[in-house]
C-alpha atoms as a PDB file:
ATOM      1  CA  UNK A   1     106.453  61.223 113.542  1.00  0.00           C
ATOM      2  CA  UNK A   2     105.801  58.861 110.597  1.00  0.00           C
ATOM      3  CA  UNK A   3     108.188  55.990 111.348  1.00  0.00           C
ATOM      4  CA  UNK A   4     107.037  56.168 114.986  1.00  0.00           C
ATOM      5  CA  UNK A   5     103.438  55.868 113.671  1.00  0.00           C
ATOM      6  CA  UNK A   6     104.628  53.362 110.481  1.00  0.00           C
ATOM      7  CA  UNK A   7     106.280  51.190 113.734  1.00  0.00           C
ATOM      8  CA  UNK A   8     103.324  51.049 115.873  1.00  0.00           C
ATOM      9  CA  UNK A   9     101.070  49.755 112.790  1.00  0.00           C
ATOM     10  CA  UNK A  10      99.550  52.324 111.177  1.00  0.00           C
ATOM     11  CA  UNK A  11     100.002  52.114 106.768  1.00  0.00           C
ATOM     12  CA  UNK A  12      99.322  53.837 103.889  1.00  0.00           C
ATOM     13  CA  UNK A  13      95.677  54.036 103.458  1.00  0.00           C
ATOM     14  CA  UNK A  14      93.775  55.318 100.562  1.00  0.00           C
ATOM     15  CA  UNK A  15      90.207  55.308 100.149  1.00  0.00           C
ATOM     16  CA  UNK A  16      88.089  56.204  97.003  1.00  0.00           C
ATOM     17  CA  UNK A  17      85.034  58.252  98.198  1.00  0.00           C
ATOM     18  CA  UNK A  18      82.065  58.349  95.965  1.00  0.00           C
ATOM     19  CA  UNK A  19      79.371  61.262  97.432  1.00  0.00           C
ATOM     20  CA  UNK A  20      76.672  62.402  95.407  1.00  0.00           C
ATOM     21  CA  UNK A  21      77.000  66.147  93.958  1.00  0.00           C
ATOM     22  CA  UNK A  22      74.604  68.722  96.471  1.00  0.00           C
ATOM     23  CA  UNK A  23      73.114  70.291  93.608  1.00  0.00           C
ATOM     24  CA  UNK A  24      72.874  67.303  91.412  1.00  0.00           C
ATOM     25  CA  UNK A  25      72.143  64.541  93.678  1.00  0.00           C
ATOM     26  CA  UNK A  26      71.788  61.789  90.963  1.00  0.00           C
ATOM     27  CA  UNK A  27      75.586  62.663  90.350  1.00  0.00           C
ATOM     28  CA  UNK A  28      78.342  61.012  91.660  1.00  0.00           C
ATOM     29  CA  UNK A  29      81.696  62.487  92.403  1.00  0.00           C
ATOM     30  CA  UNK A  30      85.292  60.562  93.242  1.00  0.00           C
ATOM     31  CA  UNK A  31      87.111  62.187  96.074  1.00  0.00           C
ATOM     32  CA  UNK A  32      90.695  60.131  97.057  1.00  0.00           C
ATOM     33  CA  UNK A  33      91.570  60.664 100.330  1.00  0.00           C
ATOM     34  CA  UNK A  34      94.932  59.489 102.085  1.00  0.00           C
ATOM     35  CA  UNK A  35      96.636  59.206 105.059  1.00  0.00           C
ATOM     36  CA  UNK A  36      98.263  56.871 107.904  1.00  0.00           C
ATOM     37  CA  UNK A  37      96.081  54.875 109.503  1.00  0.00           C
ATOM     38  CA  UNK A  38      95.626  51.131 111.429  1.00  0.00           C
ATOM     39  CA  UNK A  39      93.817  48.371 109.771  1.00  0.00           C
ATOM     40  CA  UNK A  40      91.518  46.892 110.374  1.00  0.00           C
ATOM     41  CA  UNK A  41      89.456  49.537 112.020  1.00  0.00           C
ATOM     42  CA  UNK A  42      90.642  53.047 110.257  1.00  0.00           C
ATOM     43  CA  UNK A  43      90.074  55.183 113.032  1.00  0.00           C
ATOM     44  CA  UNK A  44      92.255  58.184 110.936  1.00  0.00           C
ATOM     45  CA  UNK A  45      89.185  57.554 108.178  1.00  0.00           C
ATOM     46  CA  UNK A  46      86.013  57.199 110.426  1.00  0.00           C
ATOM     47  CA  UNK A  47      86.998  60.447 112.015  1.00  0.00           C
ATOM     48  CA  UNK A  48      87.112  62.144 108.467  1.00  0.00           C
ATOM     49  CA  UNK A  49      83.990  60.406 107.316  1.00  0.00           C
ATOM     50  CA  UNK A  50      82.358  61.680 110.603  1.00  0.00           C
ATOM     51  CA  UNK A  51      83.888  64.961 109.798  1.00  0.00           C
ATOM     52  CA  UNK A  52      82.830  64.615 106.462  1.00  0.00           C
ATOM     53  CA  UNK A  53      78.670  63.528 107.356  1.00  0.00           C
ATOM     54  CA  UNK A  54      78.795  66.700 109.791  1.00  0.00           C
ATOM     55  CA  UNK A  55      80.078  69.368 107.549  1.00  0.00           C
ATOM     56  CA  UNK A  56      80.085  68.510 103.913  1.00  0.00           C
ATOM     57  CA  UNK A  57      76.991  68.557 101.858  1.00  0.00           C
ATOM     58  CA  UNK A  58      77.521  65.656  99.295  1.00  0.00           C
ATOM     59  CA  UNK A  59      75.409  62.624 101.412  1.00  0.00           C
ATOM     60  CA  UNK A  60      78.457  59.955 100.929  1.00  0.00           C
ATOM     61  CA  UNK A  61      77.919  57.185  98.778  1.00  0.00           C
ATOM     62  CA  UNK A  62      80.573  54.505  99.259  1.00  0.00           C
ATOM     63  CA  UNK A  63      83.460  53.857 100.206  1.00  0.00           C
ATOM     64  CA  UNK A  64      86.789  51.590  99.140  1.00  0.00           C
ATOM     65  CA  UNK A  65      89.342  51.277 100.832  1.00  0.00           C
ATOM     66  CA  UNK A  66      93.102  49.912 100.286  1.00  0.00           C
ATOM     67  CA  UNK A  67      96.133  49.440 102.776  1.00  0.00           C
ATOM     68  CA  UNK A  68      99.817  49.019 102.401  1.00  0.00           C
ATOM     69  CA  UNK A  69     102.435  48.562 105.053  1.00  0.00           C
ATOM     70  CA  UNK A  70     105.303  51.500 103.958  1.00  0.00           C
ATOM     71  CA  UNK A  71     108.037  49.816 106.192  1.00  0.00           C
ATOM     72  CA  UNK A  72     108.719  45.734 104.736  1.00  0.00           C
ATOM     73  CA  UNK A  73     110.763  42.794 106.048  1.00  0.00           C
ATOM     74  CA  UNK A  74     113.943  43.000 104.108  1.00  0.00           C
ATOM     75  CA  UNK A  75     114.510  40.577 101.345  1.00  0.00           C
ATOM     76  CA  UNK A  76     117.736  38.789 101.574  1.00  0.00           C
ATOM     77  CA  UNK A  77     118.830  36.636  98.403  1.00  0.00           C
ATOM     78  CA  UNK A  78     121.120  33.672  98.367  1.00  0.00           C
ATOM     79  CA  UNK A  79     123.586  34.124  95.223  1.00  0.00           C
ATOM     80  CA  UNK A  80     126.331  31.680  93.470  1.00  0.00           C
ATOM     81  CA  UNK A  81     128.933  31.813  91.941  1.00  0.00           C
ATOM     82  CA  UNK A  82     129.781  35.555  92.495  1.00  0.00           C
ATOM     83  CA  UNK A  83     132.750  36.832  90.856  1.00  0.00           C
ATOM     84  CA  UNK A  84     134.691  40.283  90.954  1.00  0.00           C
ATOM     85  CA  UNK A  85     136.145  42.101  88.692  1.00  0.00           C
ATOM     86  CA  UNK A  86     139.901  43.275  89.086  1.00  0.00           C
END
């Protein structure tokens, strides 16, 4: 299911969540979350932020967000002068 998903677009995506602490609202608390998702729009992450305003009591902060592809062009390299050992 990954490479399918990694094929269509979707990357690595991590985002650092900052929500203030229910009981200590002047507080701030790091949550990392991560999963597959397409840039630019992160549907995969607005559904857990939605999730997230819903049920969760820390009000959320901000939020920062990174994105890698997983699957690359190859590299190819040019070499000279390549000799083998007998």
């Amino acid at each position: 299911m990954q490479l399918a998903q990694q094929i269509e677009g979707y990357r690595l995506t991590t985002a650092e969540i900052l929500y203030h602490l229910p009981d200590h609202p002047r507080l701030l608390q790091s949550y990392i979350w991560q999963d597959l998702d397409i840039a630019p729009r992160f549907p995969v992450l607005h559904k857990f932020l939605d999730f997230w305003s819903r049920q969760l009591d820390g009000k959320l902060h901000s939020v920062r967000v990174g994105a890698a592809s997983l699957i690359t062009p190859g590299e190819m390299r040019h070499t000279e002068n390549l000799r083998f050992l007998n």
